[in-house]
Protein backbone atom coordinates (compact mmCIF):
# COMPACT_ATOMS: atom_id res chain seq x y z
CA UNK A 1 -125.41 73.31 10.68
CA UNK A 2 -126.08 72.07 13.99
CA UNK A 3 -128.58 74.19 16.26
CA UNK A 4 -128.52 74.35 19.79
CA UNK A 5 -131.47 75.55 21.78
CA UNK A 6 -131.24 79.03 23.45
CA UNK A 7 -130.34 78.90 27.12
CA UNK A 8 -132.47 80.05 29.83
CA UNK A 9 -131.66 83.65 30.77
CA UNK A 10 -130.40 84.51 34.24
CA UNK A 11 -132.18 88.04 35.72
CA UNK A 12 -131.07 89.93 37.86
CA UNK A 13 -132.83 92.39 40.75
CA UNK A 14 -132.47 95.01 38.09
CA UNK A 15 -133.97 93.40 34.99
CA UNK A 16 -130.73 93.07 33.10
CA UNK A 17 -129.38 89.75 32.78
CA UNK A 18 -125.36 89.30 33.45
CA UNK A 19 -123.28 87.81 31.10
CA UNK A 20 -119.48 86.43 31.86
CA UNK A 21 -116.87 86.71 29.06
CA UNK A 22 -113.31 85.25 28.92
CA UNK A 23 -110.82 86.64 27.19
CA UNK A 24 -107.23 87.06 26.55
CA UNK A 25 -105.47 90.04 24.82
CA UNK A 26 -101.69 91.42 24.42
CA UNK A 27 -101.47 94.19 25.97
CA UNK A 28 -98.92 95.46 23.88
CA UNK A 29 -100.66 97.80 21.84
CA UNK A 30 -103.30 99.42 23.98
CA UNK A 31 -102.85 102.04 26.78
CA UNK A 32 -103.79 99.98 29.51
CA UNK A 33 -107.29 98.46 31.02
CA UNK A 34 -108.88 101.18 31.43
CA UNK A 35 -110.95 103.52 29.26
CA UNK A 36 -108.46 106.57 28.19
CA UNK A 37 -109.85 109.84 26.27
CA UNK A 38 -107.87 109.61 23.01
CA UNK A 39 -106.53 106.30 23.75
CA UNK A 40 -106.70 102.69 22.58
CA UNK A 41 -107.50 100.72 25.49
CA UNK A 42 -108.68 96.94 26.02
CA UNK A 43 -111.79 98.23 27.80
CA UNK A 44 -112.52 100.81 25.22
CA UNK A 45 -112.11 98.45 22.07
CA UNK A 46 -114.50 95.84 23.82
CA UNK A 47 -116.94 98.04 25.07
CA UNK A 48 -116.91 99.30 21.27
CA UNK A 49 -117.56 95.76 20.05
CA UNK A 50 -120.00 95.00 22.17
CA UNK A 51 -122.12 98.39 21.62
CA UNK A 52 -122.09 97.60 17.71
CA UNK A 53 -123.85 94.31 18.30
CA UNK A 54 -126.76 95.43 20.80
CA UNK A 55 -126.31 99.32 19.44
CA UNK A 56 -126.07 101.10 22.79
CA UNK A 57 -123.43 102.36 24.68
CA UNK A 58 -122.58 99.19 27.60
CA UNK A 59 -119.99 99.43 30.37
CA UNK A 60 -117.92 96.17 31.41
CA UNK A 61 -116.68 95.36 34.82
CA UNK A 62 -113.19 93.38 35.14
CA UNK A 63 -111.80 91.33 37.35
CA UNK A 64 -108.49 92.92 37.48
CA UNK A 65 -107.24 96.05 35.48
CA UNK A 66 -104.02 95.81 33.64
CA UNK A 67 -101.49 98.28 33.38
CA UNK A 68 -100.38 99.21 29.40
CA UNK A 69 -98.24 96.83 28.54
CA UNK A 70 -99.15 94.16 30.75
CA UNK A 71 -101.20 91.01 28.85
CA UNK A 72 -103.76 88.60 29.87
CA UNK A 73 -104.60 85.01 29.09
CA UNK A 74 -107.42 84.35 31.83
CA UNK A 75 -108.95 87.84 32.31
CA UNK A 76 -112.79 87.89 32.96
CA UNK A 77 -115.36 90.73 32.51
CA UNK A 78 -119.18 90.48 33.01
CA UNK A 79 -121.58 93.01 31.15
CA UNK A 80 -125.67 93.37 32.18
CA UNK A 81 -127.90 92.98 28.63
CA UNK A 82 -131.69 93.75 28.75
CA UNK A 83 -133.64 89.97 27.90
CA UNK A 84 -134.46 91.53 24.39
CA UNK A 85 -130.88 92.21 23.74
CA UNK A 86 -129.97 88.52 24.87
CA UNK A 87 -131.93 86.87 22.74
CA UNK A 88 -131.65 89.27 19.82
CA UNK A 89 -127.81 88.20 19.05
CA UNK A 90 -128.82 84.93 17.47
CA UNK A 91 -130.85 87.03 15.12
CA UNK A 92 -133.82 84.78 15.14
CA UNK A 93 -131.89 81.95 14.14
CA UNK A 94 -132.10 78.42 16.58
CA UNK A 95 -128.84 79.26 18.56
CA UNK A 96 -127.95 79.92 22.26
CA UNK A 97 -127.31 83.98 22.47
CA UNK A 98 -123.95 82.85 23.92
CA UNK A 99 -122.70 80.99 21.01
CA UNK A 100 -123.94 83.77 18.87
CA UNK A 101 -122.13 86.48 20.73
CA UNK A 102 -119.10 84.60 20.87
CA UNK A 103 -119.29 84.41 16.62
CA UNK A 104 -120.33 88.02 16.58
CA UNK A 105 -118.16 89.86 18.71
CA UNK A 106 -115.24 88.24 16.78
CA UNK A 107 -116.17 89.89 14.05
CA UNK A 108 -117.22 93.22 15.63
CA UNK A 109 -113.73 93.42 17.64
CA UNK A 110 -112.12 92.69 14.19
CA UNK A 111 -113.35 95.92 12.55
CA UNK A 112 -112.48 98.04 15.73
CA UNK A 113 -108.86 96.48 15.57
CA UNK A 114 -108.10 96.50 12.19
CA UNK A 115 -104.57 95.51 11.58
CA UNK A 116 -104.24 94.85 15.33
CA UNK A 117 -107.07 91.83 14.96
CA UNK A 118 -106.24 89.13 16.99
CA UNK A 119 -104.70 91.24 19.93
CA UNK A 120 -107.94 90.67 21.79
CA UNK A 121 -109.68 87.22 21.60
CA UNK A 122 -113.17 85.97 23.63
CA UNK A 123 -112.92 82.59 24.34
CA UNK A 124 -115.78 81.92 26.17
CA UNK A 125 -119.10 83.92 26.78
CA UNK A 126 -121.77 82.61 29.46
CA UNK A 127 -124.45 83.70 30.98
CA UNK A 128 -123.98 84.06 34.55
CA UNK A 129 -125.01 82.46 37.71
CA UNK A 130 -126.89 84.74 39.81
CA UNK A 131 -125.07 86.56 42.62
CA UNK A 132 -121.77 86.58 39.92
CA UNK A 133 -119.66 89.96 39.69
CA UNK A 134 -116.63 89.64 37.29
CA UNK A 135 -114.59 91.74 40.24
CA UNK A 136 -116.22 91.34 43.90
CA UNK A 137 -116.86 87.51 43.40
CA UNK A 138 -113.01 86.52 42.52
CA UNK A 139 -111.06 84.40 44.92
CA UNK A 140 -107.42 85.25 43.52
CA UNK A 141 -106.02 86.00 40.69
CA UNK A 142 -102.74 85.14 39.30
CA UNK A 143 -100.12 86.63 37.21
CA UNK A 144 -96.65 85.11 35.91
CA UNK A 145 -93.73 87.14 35.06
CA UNK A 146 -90.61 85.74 32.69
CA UNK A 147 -87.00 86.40 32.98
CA UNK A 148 -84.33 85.14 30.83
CA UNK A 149 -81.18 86.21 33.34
CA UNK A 150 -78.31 86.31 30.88
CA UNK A 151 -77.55 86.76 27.06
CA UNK A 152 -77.97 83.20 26.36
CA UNK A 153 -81.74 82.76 27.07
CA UNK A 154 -82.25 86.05 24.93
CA UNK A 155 -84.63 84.48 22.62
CA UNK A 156 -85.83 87.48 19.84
CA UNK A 157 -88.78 85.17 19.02
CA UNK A 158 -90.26 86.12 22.94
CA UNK A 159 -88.77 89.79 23.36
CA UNK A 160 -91.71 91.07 23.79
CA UNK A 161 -93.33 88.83 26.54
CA UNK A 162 -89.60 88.45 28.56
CA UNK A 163 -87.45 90.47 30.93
CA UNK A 164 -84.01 90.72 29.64
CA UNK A 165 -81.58 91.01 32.93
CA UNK A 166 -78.01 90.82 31.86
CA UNK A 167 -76.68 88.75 34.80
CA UNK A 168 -77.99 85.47 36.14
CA UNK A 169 -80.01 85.78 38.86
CA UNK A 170 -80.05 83.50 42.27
CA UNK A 171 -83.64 81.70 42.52
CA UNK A 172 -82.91 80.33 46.00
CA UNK A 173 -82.29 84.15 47.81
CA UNK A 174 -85.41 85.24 45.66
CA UNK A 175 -87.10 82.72 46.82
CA UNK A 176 -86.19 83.02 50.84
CA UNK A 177 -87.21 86.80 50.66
CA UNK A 178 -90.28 86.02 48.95
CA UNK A 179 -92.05 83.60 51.29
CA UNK A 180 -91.73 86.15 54.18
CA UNK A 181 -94.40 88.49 52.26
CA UNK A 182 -96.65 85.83 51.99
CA UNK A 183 -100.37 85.94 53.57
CA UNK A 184 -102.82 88.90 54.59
CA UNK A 185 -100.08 91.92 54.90
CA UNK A 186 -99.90 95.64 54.15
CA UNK A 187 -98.58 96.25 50.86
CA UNK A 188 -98.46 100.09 50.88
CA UNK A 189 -94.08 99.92 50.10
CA UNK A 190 -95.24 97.23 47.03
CA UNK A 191 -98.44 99.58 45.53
CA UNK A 192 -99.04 102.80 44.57
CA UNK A 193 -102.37 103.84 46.73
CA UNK A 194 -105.68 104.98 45.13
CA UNK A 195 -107.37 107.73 47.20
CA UNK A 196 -109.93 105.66 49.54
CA UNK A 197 -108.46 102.41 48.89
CA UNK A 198 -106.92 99.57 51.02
CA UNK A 199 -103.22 98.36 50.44
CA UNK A 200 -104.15 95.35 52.53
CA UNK A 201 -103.96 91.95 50.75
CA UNK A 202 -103.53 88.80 50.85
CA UNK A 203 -100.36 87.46 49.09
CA UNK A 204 -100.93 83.57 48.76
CA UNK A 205 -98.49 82.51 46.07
CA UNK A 206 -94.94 84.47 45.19
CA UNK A 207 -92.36 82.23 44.19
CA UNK A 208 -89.84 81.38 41.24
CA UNK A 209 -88.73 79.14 39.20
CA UNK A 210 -86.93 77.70 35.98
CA UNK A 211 -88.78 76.49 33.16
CA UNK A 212 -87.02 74.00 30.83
CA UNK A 213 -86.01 76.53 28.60
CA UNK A 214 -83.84 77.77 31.34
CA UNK A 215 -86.75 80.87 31.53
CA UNK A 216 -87.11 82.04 35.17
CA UNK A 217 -91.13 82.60 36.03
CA UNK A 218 -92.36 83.95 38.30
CA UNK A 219 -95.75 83.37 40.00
CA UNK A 220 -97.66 85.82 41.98
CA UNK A 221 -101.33 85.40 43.21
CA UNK A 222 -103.50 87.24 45.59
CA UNK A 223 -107.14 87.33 46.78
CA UNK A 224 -106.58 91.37 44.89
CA UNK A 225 -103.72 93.65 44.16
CA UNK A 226 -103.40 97.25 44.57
CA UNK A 227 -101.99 99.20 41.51
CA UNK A 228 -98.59 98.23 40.51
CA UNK A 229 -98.17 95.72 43.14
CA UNK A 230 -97.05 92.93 41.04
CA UNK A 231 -94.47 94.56 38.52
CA UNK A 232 -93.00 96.12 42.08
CA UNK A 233 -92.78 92.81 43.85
CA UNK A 234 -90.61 91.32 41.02
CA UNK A 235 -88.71 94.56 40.74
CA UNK A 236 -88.22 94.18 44.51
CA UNK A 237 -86.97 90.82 43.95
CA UNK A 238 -84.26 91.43 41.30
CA UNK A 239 -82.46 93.33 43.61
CA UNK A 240 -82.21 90.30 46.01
CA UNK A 241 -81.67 88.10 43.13
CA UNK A 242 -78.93 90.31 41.74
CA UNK A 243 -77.20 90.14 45.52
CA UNK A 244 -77.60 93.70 45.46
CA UNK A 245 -79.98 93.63 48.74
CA UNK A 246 -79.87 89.97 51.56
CA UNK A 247 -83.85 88.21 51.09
CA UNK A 248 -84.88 89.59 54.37
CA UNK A 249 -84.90 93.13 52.88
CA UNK A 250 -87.89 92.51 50.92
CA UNK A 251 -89.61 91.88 53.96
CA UNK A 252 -88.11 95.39 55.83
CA UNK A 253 -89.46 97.03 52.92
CA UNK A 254 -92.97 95.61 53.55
CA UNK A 255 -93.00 96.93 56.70
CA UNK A 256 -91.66 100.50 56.32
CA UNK A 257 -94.91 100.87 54.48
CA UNK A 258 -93.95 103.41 52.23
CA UNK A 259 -92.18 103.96 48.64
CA UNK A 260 -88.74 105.12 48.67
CA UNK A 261 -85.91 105.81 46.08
CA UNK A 262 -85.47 101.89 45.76
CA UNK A 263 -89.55 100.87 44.47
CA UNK A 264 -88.75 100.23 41.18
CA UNK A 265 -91.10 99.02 38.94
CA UNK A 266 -90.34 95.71 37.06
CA UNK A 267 -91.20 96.10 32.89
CA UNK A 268 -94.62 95.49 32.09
CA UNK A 269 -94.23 93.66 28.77
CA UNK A 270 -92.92 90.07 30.62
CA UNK A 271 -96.65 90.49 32.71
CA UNK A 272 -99.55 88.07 32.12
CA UNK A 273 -102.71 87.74 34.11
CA UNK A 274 -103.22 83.97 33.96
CA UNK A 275 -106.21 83.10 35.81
CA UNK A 276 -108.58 84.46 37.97
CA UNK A 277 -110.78 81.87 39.97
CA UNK A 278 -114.38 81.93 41.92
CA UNK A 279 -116.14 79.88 44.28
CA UNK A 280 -119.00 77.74 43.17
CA UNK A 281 -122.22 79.39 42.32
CA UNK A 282 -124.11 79.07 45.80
CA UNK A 283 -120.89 81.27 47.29
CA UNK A 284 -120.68 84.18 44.64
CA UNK A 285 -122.88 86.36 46.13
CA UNK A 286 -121.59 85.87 49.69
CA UNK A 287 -117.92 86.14 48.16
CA UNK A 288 -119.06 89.60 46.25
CA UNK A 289 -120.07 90.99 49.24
CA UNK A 290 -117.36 90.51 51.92
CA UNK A 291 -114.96 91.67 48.97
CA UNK A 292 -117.07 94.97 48.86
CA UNK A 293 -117.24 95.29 52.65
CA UNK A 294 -113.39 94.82 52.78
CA UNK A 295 -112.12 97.00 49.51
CA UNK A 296 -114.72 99.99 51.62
């Protein structure tokens, strides 16, 4: 067996050491992100996993919460461990707390799933440079949404990851109405509005296009997105796509600023969060807090 030293742990102003886990999950079977009374949700099942290994109830902060349904391949959470915790996971054996989490919450998240082991997988687990929050310190994130637009691209083997629209739909006119909702806007026709909350963002990527498979994806990225805003966006965009609506009515809708009969919400199923990125260590900290100072 090869044995690797532990790393030197990170602390924080409060004592607690921050550690960064990656992870992907299909969001199929859980109730959403968020922790739900009576519920299976992602948050809930790893916040379960993680309190079996350190035996004390922990709380995890995410970079982007998912709606049920919606799945992630690049999602990242941190969680704050006393020192004593840290170094306790490798069990006194000569092996970085990291690489023992990462073996031990694989088997912890395995008894909490049961037969659903497997829908929620840590790839990585780190701990984190100082100044590093999982949500504040993000740059963008970005999502990609699949559409097979007619009966022949109805593949049963990816049902359950992929929009099936009946008619084929025009990527050029989605594509003209989407570039005119690109950069910092107010998305308040595109979101539905938490109390307190912003709608402003800044829409840096929303465009589609054909795989080889003949698959339309789309690809959506933001510095943040307010709740729904991505599903609505591509709903939005069907309609153009569908010559239902011309491309420049996505951008009418954007600034009428409010929901209407016509914000429908695209499936959540076909939704992945892909990637989420952050600046380099030395900027994490300044990142976190403009993020704050802007989301207040």
């Amino acid at each position: 067996m090869n044995h690797q030293k532990p790393a030197a742990p990170l602390r924080g102003g409060s004592g607690f050491l921050r550690i960064r886990l990656d992870l992907a999950y299909d969001g199929g079977p859980f109730s959403g992100w968020a922790v739900q009374p009576g519920r299976r949700t992602v948050q809930g099942t790893l916040e379960d996993a993680i309190a079996m290994l350190i035996r004390r109830p922990v709380r995890v902060t995410v970079a982007g919460r998912t709606d049920a349904g919606v799945h992630a391949r690049g999602q990242v959470v941190h969680v704050d461990l006393t020192e004593a915790e840290w170094i306790g996971l490798n069990r006194g054996a000569e092996l970085d707390p990291a690489v023992a989490l990462l073996r031990r919450i694989r088997g912890s998240l395995s008894r909490g799933l049961g037969d659903l082991t497997g829908a929620i997988e840590v790839h990585k687990v780190a701990a984190a440079p100082k100044g590093f929050d999982a949500r504040f310190s993000a740059l963008w994130r970005r999502y990609s949404y699949r559409i097979a637009d007619g009966p022949a691209l109805w593949d049963p083997l990816g049902r359950t990851s992929t929009l099936w629209h009946r008619e084929e739909l025009n990527v050029g006119l989605m594509n003209d109405g989407a570039s005119q909702l690109l950069g910092l806007q107010d998305f308040r026709s595109y979101c539905k509005p938490r109390e307190g909350a912003t709608t402003v963002r800044e829409l840096q990527r929303f465009e589609f296009s054909r795989g080889t498979d003949g698959v339309l994806v789309a690809t959506v990225q933001a510095d943040a997105f307010c709740h729904n805003m991505v599903r609505s966006l591509v709903g939005s965009a069907l309609f153009v796509g569908a010559g239902v609506e011309e491309p420049g009515w996505l951008h009418e809708r954007l600034q009428a600023r409010q929901r209407d009969a016509k914000s429908v919400l695209a499936a959540p199923h076909p939704l992945v969060l892909e990637e989420v990125s952050y600046p380099s260590s030395n900027g994490l900290l300044a990142r976190a807090e403009l993020t704050r100072a802007l989301r207040q």
